[in-house]
C-alpha atoms as a PDB file:
ATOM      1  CA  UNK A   1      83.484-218.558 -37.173  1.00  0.00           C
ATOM      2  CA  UNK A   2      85.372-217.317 -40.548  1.00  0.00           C
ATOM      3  CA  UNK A   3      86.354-214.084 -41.473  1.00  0.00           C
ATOM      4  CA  UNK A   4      83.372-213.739 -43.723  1.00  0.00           C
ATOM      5  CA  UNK A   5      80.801-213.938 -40.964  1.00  0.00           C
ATOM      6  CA  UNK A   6      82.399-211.848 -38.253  1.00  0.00           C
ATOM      7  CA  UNK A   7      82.529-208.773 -40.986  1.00  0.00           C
ATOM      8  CA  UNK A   8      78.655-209.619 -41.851  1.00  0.00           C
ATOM      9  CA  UNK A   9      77.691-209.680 -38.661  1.00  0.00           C
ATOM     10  CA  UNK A  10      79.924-206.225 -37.490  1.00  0.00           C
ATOM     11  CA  UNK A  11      78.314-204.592 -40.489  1.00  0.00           C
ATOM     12  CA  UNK A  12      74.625-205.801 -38.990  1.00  0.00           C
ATOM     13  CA  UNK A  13      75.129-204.319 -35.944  1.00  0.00           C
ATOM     14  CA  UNK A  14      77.112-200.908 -37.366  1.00  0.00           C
ATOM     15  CA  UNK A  15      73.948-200.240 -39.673  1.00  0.00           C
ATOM     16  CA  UNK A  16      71.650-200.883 -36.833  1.00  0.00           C
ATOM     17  CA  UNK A  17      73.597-198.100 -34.567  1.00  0.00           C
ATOM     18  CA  UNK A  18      73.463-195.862 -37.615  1.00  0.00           C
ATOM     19  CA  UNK A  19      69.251-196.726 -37.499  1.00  0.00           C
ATOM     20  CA  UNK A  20      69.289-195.940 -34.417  1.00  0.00           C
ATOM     21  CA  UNK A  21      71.166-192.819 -34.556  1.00  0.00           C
ATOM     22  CA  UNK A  22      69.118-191.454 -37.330  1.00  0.00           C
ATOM     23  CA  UNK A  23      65.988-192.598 -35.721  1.00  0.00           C
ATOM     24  CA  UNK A  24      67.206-190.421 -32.338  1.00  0.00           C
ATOM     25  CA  UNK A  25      68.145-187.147 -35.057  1.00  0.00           C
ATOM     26  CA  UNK A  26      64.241-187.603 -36.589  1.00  0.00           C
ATOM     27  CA  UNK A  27      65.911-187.770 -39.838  1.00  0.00           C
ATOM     28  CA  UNK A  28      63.120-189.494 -42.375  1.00  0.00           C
ATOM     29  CA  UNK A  29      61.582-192.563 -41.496  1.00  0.00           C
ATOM     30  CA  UNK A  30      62.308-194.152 -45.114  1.00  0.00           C
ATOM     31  CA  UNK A  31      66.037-193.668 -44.427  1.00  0.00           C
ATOM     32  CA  UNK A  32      65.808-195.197 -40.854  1.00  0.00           C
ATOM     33  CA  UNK A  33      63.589-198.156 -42.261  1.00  0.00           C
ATOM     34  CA  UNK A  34      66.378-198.966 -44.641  1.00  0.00           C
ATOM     35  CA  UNK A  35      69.094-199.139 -42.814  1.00  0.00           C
ATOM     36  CA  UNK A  36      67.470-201.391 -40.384  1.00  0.00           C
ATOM     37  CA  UNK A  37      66.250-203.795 -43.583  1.00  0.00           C
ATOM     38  CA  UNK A  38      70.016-203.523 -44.334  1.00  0.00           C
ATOM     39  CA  UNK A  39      71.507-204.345 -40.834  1.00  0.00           C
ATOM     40  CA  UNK A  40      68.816-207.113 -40.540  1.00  0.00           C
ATOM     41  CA  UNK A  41      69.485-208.562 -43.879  1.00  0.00           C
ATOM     42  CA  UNK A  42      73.290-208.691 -42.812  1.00  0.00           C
ATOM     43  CA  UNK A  43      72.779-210.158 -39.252  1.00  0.00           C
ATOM     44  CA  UNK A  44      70.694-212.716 -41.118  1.00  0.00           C
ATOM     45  CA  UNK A  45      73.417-213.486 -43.604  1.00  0.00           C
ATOM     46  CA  UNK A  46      76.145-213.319 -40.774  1.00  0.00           C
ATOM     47  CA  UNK A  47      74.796-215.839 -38.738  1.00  0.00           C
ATOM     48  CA  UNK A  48      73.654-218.349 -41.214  1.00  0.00           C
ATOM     49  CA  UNK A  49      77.049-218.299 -42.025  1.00  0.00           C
ATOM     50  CA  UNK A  50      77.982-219.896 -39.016  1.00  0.00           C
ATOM     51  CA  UNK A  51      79.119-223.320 -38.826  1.00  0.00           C
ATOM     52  CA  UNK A  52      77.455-223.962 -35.688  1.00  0.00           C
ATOM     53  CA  UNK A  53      73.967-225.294 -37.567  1.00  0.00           C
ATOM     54  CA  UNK A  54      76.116-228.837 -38.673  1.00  0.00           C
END
């Protein structure tokens, strides 16, 4: 696990608490819909970065 991927992944997971949070606050549902494309697209990208597929 390198540097890179731990900071993708702990970005994933901070957007998807901000999601959530906003989500809980009924804040608009295009804000909360892009922060959880965002934290998905960075979970995605942290864990393909992961040497654990070779």
């Amino acid at each position: 696990m390198n540097g890179l991927s731990t900071l993708l992944i702990f970005v994933g997971l901070f957007l998807a608490g901000g999601a959530v949070s906003f989500w809980k606050q009924k804040l608009p549902t295009g804000v909360v819909v892009l922060l959880g494309i965002c934290s998905a697209m960075a979970l995605l990208a942290g864990v393909l970065r992961l040497d654990v597929w070779e």
